[in-house]
PDB file of N, CA and C in Angstrom:
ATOM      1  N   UNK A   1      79.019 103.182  96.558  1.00  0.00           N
ATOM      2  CA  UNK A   1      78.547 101.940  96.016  1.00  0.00           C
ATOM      3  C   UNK A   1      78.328 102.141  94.520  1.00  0.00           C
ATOM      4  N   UNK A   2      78.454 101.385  93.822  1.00  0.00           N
ATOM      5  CA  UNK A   2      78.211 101.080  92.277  1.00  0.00           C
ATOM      6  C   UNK A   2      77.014 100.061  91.931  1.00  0.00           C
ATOM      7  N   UNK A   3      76.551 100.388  91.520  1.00  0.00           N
ATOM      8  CA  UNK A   3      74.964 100.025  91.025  1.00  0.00           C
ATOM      9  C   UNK A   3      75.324 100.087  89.840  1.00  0.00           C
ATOM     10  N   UNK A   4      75.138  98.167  88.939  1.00  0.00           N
ATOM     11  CA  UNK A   4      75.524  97.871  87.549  1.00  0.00           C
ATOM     12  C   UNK A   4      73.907  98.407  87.232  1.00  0.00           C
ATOM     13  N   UNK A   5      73.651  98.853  85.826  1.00  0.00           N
ATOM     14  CA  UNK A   5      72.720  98.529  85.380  1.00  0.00           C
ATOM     15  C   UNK A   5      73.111  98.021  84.029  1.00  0.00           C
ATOM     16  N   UNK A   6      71.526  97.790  83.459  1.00  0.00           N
ATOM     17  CA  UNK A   6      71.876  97.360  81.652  1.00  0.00           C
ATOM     18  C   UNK A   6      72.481  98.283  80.712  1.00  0.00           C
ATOM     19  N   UNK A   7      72.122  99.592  80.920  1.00  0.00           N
ATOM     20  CA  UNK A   7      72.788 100.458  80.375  1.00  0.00           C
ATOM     21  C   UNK A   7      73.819 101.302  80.941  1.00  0.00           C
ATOM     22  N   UNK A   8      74.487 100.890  81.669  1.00  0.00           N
ATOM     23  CA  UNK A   8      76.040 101.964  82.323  1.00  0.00           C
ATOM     24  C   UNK A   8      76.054 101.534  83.861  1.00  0.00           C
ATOM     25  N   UNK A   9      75.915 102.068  84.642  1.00  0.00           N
ATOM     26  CA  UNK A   9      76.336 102.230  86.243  1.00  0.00           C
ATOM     27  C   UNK A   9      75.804 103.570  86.882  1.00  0.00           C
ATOM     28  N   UNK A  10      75.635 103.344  88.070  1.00  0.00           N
ATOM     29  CA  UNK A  10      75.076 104.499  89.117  1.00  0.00           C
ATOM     30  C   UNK A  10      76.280 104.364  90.116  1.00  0.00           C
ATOM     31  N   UNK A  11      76.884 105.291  90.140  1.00  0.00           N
ATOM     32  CA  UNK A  11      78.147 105.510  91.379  1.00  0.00           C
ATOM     33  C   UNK A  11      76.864 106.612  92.701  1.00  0.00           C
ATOM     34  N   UNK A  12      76.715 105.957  93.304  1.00  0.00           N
ATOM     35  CA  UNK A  12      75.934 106.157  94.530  1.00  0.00           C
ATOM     36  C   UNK A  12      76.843 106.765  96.353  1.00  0.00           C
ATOM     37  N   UNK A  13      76.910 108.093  96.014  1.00  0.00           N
ATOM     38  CA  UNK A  13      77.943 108.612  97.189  1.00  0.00           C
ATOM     39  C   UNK A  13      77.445 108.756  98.352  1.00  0.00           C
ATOM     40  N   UNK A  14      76.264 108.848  98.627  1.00  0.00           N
ATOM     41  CA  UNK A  14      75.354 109.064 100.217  1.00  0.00           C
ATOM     42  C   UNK A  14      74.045 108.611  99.852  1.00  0.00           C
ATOM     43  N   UNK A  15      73.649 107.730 100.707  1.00  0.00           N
ATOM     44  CA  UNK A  15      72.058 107.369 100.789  1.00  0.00           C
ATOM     45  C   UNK A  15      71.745 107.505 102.008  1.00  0.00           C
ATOM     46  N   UNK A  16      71.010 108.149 102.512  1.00  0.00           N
ATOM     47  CA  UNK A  16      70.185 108.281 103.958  1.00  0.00           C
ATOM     48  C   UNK A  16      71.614 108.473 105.122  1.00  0.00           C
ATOM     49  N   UNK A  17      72.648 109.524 104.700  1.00  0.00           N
ATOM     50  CA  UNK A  17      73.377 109.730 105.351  1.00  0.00           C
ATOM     51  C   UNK A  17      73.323 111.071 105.889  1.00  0.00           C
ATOM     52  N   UNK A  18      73.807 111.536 107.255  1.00  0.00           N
ATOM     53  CA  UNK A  18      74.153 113.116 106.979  1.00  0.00           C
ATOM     54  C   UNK A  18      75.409 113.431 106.532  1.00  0.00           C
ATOM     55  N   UNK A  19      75.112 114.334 105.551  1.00  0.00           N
ATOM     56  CA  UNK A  19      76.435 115.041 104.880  1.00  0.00           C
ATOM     57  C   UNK A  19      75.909 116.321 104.057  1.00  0.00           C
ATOM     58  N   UNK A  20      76.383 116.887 104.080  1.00  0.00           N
ATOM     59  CA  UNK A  20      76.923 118.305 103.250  1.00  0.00           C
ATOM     60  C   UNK A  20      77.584 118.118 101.581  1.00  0.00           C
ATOM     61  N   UNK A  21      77.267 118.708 100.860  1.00  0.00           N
ATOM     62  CA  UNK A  21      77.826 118.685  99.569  1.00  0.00           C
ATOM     63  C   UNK A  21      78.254 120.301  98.896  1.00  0.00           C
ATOM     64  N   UNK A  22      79.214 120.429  98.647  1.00  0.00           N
ATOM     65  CA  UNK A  22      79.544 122.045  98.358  1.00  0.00           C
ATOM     66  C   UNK A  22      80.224 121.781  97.109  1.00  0.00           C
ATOM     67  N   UNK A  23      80.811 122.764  96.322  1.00  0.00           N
ATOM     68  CA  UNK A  23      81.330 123.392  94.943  1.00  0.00           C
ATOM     69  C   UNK A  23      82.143 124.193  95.584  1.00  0.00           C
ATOM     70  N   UNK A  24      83.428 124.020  95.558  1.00  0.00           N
ATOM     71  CA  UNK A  24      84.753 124.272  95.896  1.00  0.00           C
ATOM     72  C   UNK A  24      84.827 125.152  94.417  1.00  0.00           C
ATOM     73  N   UNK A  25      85.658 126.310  94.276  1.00  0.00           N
ATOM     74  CA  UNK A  25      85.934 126.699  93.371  1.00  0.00           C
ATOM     75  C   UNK A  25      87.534 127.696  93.516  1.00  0.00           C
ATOM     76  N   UNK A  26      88.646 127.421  93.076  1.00  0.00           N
ATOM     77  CA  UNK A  26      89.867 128.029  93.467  1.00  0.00           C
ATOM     78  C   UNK A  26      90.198 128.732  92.705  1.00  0.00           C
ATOM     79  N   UNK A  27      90.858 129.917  92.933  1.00  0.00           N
ATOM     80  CA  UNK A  27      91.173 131.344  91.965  1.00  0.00           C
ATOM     81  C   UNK A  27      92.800 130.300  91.654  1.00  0.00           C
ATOM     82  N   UNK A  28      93.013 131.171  90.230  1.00  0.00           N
ATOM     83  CA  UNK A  28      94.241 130.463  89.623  1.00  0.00           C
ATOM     84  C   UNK A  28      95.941 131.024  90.681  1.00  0.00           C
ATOM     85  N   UNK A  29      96.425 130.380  91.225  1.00  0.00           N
ATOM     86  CA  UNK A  29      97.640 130.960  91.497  1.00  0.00           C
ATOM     87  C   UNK A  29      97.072 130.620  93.306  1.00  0.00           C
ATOM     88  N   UNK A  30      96.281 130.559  93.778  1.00  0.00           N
ATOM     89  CA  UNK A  30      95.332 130.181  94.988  1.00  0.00           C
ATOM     90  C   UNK A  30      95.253 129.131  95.311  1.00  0.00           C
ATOM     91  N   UNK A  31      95.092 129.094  96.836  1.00  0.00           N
ATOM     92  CA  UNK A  31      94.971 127.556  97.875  1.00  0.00           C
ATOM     93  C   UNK A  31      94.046 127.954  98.819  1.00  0.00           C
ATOM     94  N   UNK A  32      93.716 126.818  99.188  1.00  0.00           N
ATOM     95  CA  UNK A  32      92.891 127.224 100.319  1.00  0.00           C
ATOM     96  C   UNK A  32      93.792 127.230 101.806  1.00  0.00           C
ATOM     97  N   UNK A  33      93.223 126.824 102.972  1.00  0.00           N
ATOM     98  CA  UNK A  33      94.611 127.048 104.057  1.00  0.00           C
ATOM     99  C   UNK A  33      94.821 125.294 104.369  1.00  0.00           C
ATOM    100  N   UNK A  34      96.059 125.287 104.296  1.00  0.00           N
ATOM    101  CA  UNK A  34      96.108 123.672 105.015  1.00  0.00           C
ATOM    102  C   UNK A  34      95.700 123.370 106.608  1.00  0.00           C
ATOM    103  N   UNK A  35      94.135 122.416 106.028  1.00  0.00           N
ATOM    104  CA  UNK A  35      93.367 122.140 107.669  1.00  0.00           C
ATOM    105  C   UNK A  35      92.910 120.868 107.727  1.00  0.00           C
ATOM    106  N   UNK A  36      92.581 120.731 108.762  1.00  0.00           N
ATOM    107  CA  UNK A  36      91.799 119.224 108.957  1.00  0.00           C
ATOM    108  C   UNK A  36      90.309 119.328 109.644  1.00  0.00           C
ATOM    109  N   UNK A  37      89.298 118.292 109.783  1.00  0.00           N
ATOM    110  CA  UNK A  37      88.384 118.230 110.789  1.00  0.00           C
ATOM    111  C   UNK A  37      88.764 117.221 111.447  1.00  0.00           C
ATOM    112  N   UNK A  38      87.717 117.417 112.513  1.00  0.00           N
ATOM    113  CA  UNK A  38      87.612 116.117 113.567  1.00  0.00           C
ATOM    114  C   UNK A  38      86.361 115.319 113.399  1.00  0.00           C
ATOM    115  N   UNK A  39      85.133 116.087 113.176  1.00  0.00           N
ATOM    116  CA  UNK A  39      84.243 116.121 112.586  1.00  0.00           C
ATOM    117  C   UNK A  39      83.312 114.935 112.046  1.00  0.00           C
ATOM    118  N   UNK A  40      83.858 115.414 110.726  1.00  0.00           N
ATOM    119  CA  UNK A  40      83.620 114.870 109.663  1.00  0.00           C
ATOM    120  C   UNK A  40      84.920 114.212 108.462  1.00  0.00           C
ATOM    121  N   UNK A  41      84.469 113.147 107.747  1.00  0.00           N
ATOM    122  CA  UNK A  41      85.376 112.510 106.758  1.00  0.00           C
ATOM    123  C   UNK A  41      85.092 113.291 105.370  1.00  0.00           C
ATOM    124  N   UNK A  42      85.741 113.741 104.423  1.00  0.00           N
ATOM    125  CA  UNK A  42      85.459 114.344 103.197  1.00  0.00           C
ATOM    126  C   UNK A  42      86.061 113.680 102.015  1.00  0.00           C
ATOM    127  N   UNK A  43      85.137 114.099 101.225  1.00  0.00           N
ATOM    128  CA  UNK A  43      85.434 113.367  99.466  1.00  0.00           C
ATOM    129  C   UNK A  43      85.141 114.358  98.432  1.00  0.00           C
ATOM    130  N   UNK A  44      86.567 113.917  97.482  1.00  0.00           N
ATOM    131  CA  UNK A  44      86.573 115.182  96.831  1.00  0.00           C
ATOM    132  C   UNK A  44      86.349 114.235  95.538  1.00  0.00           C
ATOM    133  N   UNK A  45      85.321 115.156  94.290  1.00  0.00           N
ATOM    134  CA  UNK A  45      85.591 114.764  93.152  1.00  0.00           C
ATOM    135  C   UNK A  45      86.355 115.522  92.386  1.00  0.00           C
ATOM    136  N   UNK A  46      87.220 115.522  91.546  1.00  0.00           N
ATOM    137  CA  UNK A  46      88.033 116.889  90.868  1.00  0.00           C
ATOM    138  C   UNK A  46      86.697 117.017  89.584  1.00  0.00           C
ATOM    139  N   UNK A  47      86.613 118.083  89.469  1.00  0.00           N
ATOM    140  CA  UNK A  47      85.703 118.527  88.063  1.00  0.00           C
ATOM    141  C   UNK A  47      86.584 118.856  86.975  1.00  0.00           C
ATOM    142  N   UNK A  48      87.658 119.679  87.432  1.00  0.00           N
ATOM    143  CA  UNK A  48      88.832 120.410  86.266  1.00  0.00           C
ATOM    144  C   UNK A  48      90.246 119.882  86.560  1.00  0.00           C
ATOM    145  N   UNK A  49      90.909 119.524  85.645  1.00  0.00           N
ATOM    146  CA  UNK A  49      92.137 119.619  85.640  1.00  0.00           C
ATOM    147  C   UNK A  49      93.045 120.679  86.148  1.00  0.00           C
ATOM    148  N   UNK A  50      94.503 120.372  86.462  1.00  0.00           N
ATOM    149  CA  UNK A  50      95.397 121.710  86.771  1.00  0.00           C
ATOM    150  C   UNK A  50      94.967 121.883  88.152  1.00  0.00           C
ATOM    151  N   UNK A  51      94.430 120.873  89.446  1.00  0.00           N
ATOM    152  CA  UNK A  51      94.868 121.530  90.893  1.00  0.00           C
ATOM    153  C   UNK A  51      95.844 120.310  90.861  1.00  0.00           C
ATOM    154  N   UNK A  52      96.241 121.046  92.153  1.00  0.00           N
ATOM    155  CA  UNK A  52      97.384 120.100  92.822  1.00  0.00           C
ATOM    156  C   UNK A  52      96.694 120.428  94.537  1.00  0.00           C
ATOM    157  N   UNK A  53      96.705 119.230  94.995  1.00  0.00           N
ATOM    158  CA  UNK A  53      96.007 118.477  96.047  1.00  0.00           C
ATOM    159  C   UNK A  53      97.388 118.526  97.398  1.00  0.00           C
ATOM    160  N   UNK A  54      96.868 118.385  98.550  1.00  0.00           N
ATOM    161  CA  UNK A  54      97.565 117.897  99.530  1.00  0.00           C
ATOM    162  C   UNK A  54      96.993 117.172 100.385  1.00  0.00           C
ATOM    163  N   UNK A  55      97.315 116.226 100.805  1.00  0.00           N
ATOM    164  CA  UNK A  55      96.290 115.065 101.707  1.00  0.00           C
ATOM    165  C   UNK A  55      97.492 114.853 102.503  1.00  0.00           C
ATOM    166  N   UNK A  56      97.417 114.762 103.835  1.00  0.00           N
ATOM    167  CA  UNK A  56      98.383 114.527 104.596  1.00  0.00           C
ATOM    168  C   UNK A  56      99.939 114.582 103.932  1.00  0.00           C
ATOM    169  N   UNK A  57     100.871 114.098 103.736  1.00  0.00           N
ATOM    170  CA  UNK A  57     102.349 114.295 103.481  1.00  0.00           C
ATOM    171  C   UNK A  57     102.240 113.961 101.981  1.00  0.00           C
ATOM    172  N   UNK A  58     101.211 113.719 101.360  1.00  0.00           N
ATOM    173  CA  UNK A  58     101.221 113.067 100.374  1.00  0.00           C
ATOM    174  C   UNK A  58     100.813 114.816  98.410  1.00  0.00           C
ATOM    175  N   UNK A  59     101.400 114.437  97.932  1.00  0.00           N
ATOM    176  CA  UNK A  59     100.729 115.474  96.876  1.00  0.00           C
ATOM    177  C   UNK A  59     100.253 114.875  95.662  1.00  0.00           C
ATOM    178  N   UNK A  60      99.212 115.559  95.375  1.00  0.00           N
ATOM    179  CA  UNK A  60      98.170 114.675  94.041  1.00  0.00           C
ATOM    180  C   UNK A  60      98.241 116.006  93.032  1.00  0.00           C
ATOM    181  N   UNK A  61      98.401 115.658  91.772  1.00  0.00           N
ATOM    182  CA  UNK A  61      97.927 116.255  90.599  1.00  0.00           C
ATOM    183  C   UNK A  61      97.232 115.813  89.646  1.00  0.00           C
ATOM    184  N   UNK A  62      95.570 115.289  90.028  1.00  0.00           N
ATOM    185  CA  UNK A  62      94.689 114.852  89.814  1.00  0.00           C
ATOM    186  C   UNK A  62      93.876 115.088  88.287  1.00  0.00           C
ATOM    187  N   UNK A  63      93.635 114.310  87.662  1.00  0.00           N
ATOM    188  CA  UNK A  63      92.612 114.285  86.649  1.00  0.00           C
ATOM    189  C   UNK A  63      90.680 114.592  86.735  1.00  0.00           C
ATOM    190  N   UNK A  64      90.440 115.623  85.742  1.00  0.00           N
ATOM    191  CA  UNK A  64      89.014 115.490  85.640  1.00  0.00           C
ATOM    192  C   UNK A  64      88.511 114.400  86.110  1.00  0.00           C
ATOM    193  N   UNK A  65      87.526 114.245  87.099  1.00  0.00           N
ATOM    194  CA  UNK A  65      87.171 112.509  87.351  1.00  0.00           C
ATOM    195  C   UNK A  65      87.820 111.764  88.598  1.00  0.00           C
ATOM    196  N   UNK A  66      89.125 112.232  88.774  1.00  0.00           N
ATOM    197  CA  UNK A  66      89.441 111.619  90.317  1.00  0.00           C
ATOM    198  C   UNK A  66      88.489 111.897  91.312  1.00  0.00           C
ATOM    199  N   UNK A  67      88.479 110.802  91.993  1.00  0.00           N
ATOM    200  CA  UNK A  67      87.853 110.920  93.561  1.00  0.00           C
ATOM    201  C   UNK A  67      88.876 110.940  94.534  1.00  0.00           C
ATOM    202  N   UNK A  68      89.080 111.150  95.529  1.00  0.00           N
ATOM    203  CA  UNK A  68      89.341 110.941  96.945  1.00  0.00           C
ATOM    204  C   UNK A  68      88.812 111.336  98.372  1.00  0.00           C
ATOM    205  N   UNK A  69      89.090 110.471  99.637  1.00  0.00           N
ATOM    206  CA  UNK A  69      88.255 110.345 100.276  1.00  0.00           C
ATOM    207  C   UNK A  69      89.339 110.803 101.385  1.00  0.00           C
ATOM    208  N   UNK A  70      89.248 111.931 102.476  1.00  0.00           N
ATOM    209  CA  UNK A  70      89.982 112.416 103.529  1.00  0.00           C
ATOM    210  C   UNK A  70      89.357 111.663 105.003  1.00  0.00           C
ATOM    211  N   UNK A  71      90.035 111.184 105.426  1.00  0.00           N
ATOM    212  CA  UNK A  71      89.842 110.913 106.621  1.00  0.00           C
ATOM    213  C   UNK A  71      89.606 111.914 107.606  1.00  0.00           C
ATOM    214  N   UNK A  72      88.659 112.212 108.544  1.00  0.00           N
ATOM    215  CA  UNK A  72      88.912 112.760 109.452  1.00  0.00           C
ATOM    216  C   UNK A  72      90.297 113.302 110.552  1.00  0.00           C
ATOM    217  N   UNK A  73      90.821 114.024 111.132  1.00  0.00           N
ATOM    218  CA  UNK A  73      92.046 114.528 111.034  1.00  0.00           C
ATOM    219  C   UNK A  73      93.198 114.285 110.209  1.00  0.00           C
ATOM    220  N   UNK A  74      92.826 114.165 108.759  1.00  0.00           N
ATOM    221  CA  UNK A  74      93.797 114.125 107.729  1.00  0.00           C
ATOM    222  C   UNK A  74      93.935 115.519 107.005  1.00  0.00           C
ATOM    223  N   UNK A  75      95.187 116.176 107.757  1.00  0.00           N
ATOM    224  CA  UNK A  75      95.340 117.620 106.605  1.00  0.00           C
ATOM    225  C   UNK A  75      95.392 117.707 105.508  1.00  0.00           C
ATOM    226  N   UNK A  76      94.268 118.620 104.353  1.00  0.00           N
ATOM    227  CA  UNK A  76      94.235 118.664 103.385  1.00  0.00           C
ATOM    228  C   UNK A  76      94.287 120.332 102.737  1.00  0.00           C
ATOM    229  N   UNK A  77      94.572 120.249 101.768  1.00  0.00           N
ATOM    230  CA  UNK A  77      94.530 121.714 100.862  1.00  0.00           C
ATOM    231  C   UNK A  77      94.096 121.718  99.148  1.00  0.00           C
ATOM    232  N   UNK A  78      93.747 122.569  98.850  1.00  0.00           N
ATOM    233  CA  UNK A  78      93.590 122.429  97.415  1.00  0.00           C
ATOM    234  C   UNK A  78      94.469 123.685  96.974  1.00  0.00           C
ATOM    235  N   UNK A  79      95.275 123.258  95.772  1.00  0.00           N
ATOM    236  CA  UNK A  79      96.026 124.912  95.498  1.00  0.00           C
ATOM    237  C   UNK A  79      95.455 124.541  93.490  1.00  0.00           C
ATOM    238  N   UNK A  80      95.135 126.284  93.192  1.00  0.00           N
ATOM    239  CA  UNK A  80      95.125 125.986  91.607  1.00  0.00           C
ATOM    240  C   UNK A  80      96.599 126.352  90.855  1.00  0.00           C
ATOM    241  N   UNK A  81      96.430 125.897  89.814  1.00  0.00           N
ATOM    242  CA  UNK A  81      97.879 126.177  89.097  1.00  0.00           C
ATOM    243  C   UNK A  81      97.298 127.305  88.107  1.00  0.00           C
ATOM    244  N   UNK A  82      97.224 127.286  86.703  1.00  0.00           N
ATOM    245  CA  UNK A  82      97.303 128.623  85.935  1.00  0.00           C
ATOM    246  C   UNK A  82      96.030 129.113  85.954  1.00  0.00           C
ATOM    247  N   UNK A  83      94.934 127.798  86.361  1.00  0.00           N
ATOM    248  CA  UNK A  83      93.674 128.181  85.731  1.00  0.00           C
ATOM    249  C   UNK A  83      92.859 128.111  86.898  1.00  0.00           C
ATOM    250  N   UNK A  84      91.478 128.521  86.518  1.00  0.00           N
ATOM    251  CA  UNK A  84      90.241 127.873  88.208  1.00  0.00           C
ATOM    252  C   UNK A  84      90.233 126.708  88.076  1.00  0.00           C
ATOM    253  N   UNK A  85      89.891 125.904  89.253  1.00  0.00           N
ATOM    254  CA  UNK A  85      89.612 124.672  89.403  1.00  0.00           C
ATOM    255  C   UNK A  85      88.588 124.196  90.243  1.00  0.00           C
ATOM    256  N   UNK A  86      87.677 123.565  90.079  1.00  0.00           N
ATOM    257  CA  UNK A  86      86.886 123.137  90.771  1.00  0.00           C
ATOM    258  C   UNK A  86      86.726 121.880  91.453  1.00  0.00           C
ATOM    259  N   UNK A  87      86.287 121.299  92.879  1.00  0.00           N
ATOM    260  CA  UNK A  87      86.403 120.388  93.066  1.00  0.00           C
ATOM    261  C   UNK A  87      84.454 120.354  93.768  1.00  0.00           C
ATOM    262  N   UNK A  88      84.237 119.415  94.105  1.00  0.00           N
ATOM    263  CA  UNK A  88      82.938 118.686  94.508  1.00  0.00           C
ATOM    264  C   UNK A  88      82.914 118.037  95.767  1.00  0.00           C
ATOM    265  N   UNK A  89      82.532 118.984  96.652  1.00  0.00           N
ATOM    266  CA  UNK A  89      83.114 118.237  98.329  1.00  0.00           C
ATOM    267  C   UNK A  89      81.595 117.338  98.365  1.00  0.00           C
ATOM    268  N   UNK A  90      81.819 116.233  99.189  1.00  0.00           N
ATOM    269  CA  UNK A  90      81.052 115.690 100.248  1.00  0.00           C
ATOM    270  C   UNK A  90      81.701 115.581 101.608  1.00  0.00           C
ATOM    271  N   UNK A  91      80.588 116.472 101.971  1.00  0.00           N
ATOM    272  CA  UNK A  91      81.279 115.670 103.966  1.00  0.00           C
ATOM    273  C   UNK A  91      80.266 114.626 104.535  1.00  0.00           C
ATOM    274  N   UNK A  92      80.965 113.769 105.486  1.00  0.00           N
ATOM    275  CA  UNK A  92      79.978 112.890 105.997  1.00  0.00           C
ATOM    276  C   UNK A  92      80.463 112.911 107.419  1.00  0.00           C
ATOM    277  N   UNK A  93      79.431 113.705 108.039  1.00  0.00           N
ATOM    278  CA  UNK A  93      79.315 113.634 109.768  1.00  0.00           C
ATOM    279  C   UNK A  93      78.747 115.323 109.962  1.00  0.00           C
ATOM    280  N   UNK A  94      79.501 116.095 110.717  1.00  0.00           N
ATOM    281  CA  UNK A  94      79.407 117.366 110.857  1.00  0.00           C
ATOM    282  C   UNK A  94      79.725 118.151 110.666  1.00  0.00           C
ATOM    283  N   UNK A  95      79.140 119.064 109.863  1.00  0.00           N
ATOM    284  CA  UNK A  95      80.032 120.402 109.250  1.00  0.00           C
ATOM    285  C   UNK A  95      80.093 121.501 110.148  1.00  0.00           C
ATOM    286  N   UNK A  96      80.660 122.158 110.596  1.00  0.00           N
ATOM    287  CA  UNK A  96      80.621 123.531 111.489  1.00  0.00           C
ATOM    288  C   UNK A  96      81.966 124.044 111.419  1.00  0.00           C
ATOM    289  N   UNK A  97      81.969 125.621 111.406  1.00  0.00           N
ATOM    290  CA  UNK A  97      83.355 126.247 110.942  1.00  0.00           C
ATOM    291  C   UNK A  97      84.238 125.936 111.995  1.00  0.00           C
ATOM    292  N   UNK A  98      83.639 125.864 113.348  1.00  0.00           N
ATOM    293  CA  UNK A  98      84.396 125.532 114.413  1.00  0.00           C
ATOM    294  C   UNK A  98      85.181 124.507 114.640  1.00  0.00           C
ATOM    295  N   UNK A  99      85.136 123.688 113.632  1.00  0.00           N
ATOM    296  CA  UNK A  99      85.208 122.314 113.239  1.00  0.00           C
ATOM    297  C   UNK A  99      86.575 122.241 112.211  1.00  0.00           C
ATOM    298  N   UNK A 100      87.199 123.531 111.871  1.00  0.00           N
ATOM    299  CA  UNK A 100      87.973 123.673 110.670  1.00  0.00           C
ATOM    300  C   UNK A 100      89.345 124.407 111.807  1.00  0.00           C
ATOM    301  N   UNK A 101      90.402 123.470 111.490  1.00  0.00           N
ATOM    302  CA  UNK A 101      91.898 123.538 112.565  1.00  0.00           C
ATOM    303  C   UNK A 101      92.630 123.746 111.472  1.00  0.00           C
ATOM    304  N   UNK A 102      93.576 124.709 111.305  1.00  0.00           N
ATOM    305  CA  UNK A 102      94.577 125.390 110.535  1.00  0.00           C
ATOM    306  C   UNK A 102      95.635 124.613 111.159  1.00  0.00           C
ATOM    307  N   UNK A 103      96.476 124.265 109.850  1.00  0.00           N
ATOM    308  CA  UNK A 103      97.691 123.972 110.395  1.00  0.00           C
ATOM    309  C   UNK A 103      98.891 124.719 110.200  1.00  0.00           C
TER     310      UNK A 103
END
């Protein structure tokens, strides 16, 4: 949700929800493994430039500032290109490793 105010905006990602929030951080030349949950739905903010994304069949090479939002059984990956990259997870539902399906 977006909350105008007089001076700028409040981008508002969870209020009285359960979710998890982590700091993704990828070594340069590195991915993580392509997986999905069942779980939970996830949202990524990119912090750094230079990853390249996989969301189901689809590939992103995202800007500082992108968001996106994974659906629950939607395979995703993060790979870095020359440099680290960081991304900004939210999950919303349940996190558990048991919960994480390699594809």
């Amino acid at each position: 949700m977006i909350l105008q105010k007089s001076w700028g905006l409040i981008k508002e990602y969870t209020l009285n929800q359960v979710c998890t929030v982590k700091m993704i951080l990828v070594f340069p030349q590195e991915s993580t493994s392509f997986h999905y949950h069942n779980l939970r739905d996830d949202m990524w903010i990119i912090l750094d430039d230079g990853l390249e994304l996989t969301i189901g069949d689809e590939k992103h090479f995202p800007k500082a500032g992108d968001e996106f939002v994974i659906p629950a059984g939607t395979p995703h990956a993060i790979a870095a290109r020359d440099k680290p990259g960081r991304v900004l997870e939210i999950d919303f539902g349940f996190t558990a490793a048991e919960d994480v399906h390699r594809v």
